[in-house]
Protein backbone atom coordinates (compact mmCIF):
# COMPACT_ATOMS: atom_id res chain seq x y z
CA UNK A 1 18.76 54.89 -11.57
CA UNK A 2 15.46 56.62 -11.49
CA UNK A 3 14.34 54.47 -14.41
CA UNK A 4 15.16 51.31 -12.33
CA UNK A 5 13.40 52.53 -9.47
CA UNK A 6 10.31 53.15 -11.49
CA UNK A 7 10.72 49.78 -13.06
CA UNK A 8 10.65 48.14 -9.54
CA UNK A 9 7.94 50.38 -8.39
CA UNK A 10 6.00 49.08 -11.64
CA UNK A 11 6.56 45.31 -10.57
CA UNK A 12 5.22 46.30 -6.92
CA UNK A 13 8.87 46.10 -5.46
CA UNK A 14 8.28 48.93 -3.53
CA UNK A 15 10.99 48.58 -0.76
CA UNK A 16 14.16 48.03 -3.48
CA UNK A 17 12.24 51.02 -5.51
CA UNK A 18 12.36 53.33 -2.54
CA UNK A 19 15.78 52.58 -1.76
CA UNK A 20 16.54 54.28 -5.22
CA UNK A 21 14.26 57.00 -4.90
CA UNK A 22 15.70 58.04 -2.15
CA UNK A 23 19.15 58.12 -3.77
CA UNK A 24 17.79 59.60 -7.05
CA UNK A 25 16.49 62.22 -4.82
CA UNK A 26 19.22 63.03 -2.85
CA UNK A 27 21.76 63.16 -5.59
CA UNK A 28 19.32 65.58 -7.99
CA UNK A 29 18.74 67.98 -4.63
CA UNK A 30 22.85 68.10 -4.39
CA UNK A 31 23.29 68.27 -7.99
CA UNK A 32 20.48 70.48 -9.31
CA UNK A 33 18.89 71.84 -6.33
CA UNK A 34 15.56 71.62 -4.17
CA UNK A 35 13.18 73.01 -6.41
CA UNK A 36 14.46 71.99 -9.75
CA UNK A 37 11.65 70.16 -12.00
CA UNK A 38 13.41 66.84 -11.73
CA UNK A 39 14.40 66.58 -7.99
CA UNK A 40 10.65 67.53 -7.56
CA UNK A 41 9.61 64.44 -9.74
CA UNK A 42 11.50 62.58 -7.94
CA UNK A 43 10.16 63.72 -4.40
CA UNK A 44 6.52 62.52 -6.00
CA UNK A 45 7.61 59.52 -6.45
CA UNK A 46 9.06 58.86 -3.47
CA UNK A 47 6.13 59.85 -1.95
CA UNK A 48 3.85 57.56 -4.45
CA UNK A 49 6.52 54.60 -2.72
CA UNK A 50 5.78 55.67 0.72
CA UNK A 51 2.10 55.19 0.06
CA UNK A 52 2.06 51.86 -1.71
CA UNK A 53 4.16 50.49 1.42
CA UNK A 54 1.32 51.57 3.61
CA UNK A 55 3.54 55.12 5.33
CA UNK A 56 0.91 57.48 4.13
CA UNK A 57 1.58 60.47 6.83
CA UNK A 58 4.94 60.66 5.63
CA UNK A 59 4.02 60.18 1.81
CA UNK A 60 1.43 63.12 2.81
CA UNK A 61 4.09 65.25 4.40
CA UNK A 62 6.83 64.51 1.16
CA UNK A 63 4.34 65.41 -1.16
CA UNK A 64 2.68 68.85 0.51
CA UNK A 65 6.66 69.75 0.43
CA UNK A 66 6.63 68.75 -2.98
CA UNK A 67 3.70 70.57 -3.74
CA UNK A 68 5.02 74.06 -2.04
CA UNK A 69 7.89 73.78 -4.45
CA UNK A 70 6.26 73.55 -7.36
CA UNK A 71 3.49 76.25 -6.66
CA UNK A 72 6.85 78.47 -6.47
CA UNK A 73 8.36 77.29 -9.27
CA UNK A 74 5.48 76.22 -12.06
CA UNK A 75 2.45 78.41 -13.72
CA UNK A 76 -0.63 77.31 -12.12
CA UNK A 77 -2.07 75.28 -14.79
CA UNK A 78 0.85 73.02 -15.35
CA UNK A 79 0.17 69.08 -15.54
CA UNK A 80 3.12 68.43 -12.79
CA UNK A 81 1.36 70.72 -10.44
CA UNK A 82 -2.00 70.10 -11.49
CA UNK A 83 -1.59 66.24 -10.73
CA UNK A 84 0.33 67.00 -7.67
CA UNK A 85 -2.89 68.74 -5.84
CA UNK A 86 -5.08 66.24 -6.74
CA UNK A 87 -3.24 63.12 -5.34
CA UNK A 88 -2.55 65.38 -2.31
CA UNK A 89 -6.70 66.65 -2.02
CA UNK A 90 -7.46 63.06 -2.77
CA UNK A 91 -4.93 61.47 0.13
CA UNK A 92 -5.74 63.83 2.94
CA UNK A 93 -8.86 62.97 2.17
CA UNK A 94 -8.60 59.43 2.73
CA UNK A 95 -6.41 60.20 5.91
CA UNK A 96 -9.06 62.19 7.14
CA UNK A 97 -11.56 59.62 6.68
CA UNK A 98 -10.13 56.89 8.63
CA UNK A 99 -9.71 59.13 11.44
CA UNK A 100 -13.28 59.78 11.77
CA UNK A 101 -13.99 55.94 11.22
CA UNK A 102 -11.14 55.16 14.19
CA UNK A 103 -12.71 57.92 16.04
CA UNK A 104 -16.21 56.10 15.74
């Protein structure tokens, strides 16, 4: 299922590919927990879905969650975590530039 989802993601079917994520994300929190390595991959993508359909406070929030998890879980230098902080620097810095430019 996640395969499918990252297949429709791929093809820019972002609402059928967040259906699944959500479901691939639900079923690996039940099945191997919150902070297991693969329900946390799947929380990224999710989040990389929210914010390709334009929802990028609550791809923000998913992934800072995300993020939390994997400091706890991951040595500091791993790729997973590594790539994690710098999508999440790189989109609260893009939130926090179009609220100055609304603000002005």
């Amino acid at each position: 299922m996640a395969n499918l989802a990252s297949t429709l993601w791929n093809q820019g079917r972002w609402d059928a590919a967040e259906e699944l994520f959500v479901q691939v994300m639900e079923t690996f929190k039940k099945k191997l927990g919150a902070d297991h390595p693969s329900t946390l991959t799947s929380m990224a993508n999710l989040a990389w879905t929210w914010k390709s359909l334009e929802r990028s406070a609550e791809a923000i929030s998913l992934l800072q969650e995300c993020v939390r998890l994997r400091c706890q879980i991951l040595p500091a230098g791993h790729p997973d975590l590594v790539s994690s902080l710098k999508t999440l620097a790189a989109w609260e810095a893009e939130q926090a530039v179009s609220t100055l430019i609304i603000r002005l």
